[in-house]
C-alpha atoms as a PDB file:
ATOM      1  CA  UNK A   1       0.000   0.000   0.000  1.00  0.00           C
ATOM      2  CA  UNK A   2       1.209   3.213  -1.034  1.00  0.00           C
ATOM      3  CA  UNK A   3       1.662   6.274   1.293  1.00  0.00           C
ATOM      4  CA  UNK A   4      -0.432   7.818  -0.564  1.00  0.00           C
ATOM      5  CA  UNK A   5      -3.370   5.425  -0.121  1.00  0.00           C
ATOM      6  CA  UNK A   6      -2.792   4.556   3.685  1.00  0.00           C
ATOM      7  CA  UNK A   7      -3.367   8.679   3.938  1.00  0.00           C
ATOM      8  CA  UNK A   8      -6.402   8.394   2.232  1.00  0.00           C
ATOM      9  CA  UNK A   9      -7.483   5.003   3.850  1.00  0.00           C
ATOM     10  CA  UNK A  10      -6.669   6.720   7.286  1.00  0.00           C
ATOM     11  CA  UNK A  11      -8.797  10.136   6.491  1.00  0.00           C
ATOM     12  CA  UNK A  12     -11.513   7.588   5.857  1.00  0.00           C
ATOM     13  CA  UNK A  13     -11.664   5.983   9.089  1.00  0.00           C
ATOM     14  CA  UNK A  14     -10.869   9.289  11.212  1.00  0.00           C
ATOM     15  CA  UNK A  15     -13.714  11.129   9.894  1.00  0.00           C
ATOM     16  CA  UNK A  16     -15.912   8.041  10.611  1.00  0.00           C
ATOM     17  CA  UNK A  17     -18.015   9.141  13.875  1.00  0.00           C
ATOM     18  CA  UNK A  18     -16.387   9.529  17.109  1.00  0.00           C
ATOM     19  CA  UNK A  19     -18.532   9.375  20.242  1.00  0.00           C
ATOM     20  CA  UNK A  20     -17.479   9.321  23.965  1.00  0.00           C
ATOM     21  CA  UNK A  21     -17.975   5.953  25.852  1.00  0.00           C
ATOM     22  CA  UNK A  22     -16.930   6.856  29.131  1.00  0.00           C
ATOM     23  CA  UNK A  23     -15.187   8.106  31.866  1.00  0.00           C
ATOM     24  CA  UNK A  24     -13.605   7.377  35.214  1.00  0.00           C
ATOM     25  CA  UNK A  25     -11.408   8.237  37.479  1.00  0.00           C
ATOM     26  CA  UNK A  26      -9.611   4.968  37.465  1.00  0.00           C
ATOM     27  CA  UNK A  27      -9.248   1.818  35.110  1.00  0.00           C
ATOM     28  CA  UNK A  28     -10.661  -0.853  36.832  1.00  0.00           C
ATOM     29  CA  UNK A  29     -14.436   1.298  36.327  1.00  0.00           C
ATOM     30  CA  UNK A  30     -13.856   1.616  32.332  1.00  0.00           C
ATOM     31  CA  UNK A  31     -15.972  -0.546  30.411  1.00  0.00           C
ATOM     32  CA  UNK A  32     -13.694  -3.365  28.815  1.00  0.00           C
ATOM     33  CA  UNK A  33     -13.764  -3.128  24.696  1.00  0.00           C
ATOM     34  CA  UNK A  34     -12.630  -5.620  22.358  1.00  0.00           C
ATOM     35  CA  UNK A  35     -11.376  -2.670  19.714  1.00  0.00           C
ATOM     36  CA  UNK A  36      -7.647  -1.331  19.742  1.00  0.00           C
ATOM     37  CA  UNK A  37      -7.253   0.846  22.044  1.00  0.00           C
ATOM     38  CA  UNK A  38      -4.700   4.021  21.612  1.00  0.00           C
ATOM     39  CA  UNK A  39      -4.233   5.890  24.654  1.00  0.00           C
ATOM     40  CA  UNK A  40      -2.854   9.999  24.498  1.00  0.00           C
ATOM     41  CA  UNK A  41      -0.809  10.678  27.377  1.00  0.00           C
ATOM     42  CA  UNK A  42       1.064  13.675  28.320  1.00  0.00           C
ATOM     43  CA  UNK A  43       1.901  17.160  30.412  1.00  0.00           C
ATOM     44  CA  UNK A  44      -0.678  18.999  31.799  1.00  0.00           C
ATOM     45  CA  UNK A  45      -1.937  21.438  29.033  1.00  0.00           C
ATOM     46  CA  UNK A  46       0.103  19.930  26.583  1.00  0.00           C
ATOM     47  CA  UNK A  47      -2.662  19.842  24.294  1.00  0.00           C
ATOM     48  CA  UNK A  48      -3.975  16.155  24.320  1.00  0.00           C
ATOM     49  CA  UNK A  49      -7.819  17.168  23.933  1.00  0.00           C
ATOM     50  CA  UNK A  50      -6.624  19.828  21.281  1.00  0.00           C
ATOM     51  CA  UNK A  51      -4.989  16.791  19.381  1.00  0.00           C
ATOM     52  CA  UNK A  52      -8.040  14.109  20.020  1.00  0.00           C
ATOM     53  CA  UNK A  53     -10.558  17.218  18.265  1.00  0.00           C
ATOM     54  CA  UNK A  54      -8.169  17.789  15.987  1.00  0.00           C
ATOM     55  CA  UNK A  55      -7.683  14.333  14.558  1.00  0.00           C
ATOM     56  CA  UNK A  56     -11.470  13.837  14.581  1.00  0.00           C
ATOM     57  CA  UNK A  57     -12.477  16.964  13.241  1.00  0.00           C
ATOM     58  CA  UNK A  58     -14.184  17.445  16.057  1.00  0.00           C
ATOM     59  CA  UNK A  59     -14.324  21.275  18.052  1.00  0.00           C
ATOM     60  CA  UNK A  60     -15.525  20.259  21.553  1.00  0.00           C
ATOM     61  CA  UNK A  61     -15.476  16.016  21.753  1.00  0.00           C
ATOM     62  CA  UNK A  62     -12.366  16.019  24.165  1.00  0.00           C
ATOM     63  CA  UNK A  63     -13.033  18.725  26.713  1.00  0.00           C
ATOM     64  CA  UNK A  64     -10.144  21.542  26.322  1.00  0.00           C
ATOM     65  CA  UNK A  65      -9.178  23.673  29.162  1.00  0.00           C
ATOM     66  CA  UNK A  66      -7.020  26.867  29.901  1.00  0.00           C
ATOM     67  CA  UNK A  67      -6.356  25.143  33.180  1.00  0.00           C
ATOM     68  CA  UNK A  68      -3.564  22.759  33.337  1.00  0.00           C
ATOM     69  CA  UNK A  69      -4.601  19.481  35.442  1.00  0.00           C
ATOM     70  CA  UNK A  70      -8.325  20.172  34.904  1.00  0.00           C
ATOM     71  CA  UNK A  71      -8.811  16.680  32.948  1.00  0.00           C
ATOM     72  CA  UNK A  72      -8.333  14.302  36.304  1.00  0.00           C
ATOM     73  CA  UNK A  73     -10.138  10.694  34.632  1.00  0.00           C
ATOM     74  CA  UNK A  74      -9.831   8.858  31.705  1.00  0.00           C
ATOM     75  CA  UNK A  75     -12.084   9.357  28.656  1.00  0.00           C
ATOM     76  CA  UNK A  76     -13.091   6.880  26.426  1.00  0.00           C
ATOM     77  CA  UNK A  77     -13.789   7.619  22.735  1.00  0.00           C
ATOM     78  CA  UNK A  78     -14.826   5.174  19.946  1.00  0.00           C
ATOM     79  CA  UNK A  79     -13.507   6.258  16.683  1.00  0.00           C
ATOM     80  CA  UNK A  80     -15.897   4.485  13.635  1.00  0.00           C
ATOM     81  CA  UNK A  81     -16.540   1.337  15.584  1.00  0.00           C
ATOM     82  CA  UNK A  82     -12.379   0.490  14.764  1.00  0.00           C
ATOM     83  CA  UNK A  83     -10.763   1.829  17.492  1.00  0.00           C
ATOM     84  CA  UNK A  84     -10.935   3.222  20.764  1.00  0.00           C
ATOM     85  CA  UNK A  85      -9.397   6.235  21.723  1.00  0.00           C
ATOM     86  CA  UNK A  86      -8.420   7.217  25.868  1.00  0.00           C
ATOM     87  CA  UNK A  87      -7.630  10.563  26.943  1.00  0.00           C
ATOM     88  CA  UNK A  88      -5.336  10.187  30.160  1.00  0.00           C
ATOM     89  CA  UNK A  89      -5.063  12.688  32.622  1.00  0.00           C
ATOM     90  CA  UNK A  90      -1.830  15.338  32.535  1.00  0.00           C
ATOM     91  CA  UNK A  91       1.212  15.068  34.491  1.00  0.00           C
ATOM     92  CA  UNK A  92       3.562  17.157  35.779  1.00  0.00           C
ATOM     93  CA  UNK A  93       1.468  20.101  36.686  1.00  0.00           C
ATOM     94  CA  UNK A  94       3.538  22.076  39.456  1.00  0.00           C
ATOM     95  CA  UNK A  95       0.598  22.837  41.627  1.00  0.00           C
ATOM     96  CA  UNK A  96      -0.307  19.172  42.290  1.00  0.00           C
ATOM     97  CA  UNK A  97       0.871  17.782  45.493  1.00  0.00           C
ATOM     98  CA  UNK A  98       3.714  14.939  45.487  1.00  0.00           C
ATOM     99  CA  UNK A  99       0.950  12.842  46.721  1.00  0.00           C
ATOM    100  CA  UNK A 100      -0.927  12.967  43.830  1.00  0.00           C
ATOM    101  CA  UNK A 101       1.678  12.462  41.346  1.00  0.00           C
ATOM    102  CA  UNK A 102       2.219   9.362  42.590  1.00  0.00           C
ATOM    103  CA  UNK A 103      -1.178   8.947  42.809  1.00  0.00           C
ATOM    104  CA  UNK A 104      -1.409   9.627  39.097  1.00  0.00           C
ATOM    105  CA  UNK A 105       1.926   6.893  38.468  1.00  0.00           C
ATOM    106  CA  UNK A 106      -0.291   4.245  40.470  1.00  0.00           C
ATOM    107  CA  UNK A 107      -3.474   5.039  38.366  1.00  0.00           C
ATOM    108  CA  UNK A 108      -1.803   5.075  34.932  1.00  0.00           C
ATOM    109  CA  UNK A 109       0.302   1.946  35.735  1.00  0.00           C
ATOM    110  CA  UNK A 110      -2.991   0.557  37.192  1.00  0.00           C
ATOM    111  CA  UNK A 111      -4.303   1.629  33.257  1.00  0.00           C
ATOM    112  CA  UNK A 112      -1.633   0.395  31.377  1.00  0.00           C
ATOM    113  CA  UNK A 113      -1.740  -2.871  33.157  1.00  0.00           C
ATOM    114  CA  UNK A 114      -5.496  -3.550  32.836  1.00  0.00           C
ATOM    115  CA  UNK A 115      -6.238  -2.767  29.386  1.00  0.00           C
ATOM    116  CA  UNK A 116      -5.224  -6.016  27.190  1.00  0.00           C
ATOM    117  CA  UNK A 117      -6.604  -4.220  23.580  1.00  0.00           C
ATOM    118  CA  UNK A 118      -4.108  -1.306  24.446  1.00  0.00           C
ATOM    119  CA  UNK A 119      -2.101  -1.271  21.415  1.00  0.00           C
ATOM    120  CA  UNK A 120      -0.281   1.974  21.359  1.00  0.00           C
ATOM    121  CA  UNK A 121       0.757   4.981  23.584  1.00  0.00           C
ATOM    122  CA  UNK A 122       0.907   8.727  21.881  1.00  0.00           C
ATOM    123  CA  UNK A 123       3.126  10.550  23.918  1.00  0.00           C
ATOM    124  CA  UNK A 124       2.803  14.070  23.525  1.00  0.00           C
ATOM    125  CA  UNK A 125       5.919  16.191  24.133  1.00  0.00           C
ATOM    126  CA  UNK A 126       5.100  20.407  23.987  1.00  0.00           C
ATOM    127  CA  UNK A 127       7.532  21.040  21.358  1.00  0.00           C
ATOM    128  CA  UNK A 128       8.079  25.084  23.207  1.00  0.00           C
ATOM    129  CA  UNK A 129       9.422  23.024  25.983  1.00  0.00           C
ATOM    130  CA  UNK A 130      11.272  20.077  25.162  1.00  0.00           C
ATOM    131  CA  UNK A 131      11.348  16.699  27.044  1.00  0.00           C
ATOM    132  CA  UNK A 132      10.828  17.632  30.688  1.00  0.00           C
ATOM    133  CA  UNK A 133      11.838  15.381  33.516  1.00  0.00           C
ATOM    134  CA  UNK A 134       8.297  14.554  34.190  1.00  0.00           C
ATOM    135  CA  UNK A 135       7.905  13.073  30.140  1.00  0.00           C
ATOM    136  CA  UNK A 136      11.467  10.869  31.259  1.00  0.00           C
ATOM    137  CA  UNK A 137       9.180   9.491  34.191  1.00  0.00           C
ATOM    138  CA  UNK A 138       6.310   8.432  32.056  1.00  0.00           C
ATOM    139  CA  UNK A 139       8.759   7.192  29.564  1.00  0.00           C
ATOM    140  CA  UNK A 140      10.482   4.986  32.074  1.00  0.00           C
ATOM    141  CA  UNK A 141       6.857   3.862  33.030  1.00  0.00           C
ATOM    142  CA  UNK A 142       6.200   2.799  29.385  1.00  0.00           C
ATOM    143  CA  UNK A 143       9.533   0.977  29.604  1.00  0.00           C
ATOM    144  CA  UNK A 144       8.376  -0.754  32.929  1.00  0.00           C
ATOM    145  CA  UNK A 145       4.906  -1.414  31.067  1.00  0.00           C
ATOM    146  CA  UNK A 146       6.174  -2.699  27.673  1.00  0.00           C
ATOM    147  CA  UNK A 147       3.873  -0.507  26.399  1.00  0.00           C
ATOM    148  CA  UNK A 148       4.793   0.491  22.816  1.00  0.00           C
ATOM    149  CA  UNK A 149       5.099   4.986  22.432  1.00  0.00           C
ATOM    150  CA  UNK A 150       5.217   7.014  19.682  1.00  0.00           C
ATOM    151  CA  UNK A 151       6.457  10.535  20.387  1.00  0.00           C
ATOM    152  CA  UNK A 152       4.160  13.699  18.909  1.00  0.00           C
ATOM    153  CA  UNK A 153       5.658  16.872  19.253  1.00  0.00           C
ATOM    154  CA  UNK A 154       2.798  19.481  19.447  1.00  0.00           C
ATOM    155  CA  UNK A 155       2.399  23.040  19.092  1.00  0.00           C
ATOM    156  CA  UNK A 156       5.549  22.652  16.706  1.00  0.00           C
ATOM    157  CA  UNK A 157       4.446  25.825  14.371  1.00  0.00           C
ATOM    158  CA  UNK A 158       5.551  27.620  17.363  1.00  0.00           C
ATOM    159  CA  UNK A 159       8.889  27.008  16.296  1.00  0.00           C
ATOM    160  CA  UNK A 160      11.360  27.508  13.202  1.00  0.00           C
ATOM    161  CA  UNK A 161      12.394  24.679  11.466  1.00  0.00           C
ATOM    162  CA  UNK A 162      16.020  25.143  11.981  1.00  0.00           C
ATOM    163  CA  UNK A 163      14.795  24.703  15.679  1.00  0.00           C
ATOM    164  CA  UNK A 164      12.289  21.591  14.989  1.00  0.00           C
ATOM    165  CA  UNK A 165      15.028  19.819  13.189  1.00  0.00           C
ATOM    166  CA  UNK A 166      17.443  20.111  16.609  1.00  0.00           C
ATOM    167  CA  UNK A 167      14.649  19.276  18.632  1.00  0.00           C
ATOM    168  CA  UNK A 168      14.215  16.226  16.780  1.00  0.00           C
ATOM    169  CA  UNK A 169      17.669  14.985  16.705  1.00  0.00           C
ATOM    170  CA  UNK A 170      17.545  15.675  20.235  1.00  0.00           C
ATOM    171  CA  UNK A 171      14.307  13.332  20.947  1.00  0.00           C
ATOM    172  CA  UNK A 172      15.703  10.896  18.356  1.00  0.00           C
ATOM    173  CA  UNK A 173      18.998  10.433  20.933  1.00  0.00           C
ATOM    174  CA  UNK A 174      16.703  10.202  23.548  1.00  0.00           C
ATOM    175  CA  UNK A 175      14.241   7.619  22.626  1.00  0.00           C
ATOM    176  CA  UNK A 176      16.900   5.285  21.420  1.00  0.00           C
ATOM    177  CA  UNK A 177      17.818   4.313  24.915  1.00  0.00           C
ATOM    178  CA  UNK A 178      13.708   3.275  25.612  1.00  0.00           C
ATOM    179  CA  UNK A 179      12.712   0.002  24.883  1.00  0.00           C
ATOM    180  CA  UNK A 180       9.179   0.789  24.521  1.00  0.00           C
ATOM    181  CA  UNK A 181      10.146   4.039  21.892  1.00  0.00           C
ATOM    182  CA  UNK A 182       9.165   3.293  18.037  1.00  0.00           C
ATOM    183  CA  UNK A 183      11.333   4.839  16.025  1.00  0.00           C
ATOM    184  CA  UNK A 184      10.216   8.287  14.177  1.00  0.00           C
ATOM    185  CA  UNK A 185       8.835  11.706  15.828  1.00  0.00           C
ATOM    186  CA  UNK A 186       5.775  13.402  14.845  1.00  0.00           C
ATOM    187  CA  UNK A 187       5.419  17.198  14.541  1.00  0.00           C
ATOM    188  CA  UNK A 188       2.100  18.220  14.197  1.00  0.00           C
ATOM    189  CA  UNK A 189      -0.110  21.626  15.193  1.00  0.00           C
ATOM    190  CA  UNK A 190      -3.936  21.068  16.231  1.00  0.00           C
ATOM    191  CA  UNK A 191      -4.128  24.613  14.817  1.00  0.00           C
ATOM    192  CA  UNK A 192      -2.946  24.661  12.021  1.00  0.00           C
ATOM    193  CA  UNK A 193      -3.428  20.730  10.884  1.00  0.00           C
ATOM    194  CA  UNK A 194       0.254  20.569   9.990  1.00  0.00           C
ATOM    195  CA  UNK A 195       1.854  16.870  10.439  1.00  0.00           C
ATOM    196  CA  UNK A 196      -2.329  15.283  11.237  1.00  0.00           C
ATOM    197  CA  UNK A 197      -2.548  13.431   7.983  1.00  0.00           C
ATOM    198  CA  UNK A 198       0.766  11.252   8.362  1.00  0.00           C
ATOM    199  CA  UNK A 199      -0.007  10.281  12.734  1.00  0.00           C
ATOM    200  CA  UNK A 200      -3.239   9.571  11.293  1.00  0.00           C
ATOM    201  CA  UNK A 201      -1.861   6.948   8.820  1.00  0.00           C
ATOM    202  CA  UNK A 202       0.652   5.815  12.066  1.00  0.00           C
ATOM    203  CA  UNK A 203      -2.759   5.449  14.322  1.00  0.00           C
ATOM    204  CA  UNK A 204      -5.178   4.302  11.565  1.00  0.00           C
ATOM    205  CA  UNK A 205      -2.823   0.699  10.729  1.00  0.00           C
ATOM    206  CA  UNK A 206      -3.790  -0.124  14.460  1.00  0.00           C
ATOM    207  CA  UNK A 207      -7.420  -0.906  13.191  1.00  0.00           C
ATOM    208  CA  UNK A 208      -9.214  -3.704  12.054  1.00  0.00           C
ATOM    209  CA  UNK A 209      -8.928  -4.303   8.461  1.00  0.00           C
END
């Protein structure tokens, strides 16, 4: 299959309906589902509802706040009856209490162990900001997992492309010493669509054929 047709293939399925499932504040009270499951995980405001509406071209399906750590349970969406889509919580918000970041490890390692159709992490790094300790932590919790990442840079139209190019030999460096890191970084803006069409194609050969 061509690039060129997997694009096409994957514009299909991701303008297919998406409709929310669910929601709790911990795994064990999601429903199970039988469908792939690709969960978006990342910093507090680092634009993981932003990317969810944006790859659904949808405006309001994933909640989007100004707040960072507003979005405290997981969200289940059900893209086209193929896959199944979970918004995680943030991390790494400073005004959370040490308590509840390790409150947040427990319930995401609680996730990542429970969910046997999980087929794929998207971990979203705020391309203004670089990898933060806090995106090490959850990478190192992927490791633990054996949970297979793929790294999305967002917001990158913020920056040059002298400066995404360092940035991404940076990451590249990085992710080579995780085992659970698939190789290639994505660089996409829920603004301005840039870089949607090829994570699509990445996210859309996780479905059924």
């Amino acid at each position: 299959m061509t690039a060129a047709v997997e694009i096409e293939a994957a514009r299909k399925l991701f303008a297919q309906p998406c409709v929310f499932v669910a929601g709790a504040p911990a795994a064990d009270a999601l429903p199970e589902s039988a469908l792939p499951e690709i969960a978006f995980v990342g910093r507090s405001n680092v634009g993981k509802s932003s990317l969810i509406n944006a790859l659904t071209n949808r405006k309001t399906l994933a909640r989007v706040s100004n707040t960072p750590g507003r979005t405290r349970q997981i969200n289940l969406f059900e893209l086209g009856g193929k896959l199944m889509l979970a918004d995680l919580p943030g991390y790494g918000y400073a005004k959370v209490s040490r308590d509840e970041s390790r409150q947040w490890q427990r319930e995401i390692l609680a996730y990542l162990a429970t969910r046997p159709n999980l087929r794929r992490v998207v971990l979203l790094v705020d391309a203004r900001r670089g990898l933060m300790d806090s995106d090490g932590q959850a990478m190192a919790l992927l490791d633990k997992s054996a949970v297979a990442f793929t790294v999305v840079l967002t917001k990158a139209d913020k920056l040059k492309p002298a400066e995404c190019a360092a940035l991404t030999d940076s990451l590249t460096g990085e992710l080579a010493r995780h085992a659970a890191a698939l190789a290639g970084i994505h660089l996409t803006s829920a603004e301005k669509g840039s870089g949607l069409d090829a994570l699509k194609a990445d996210l859309a050969a996780l479905a059924p054929s």
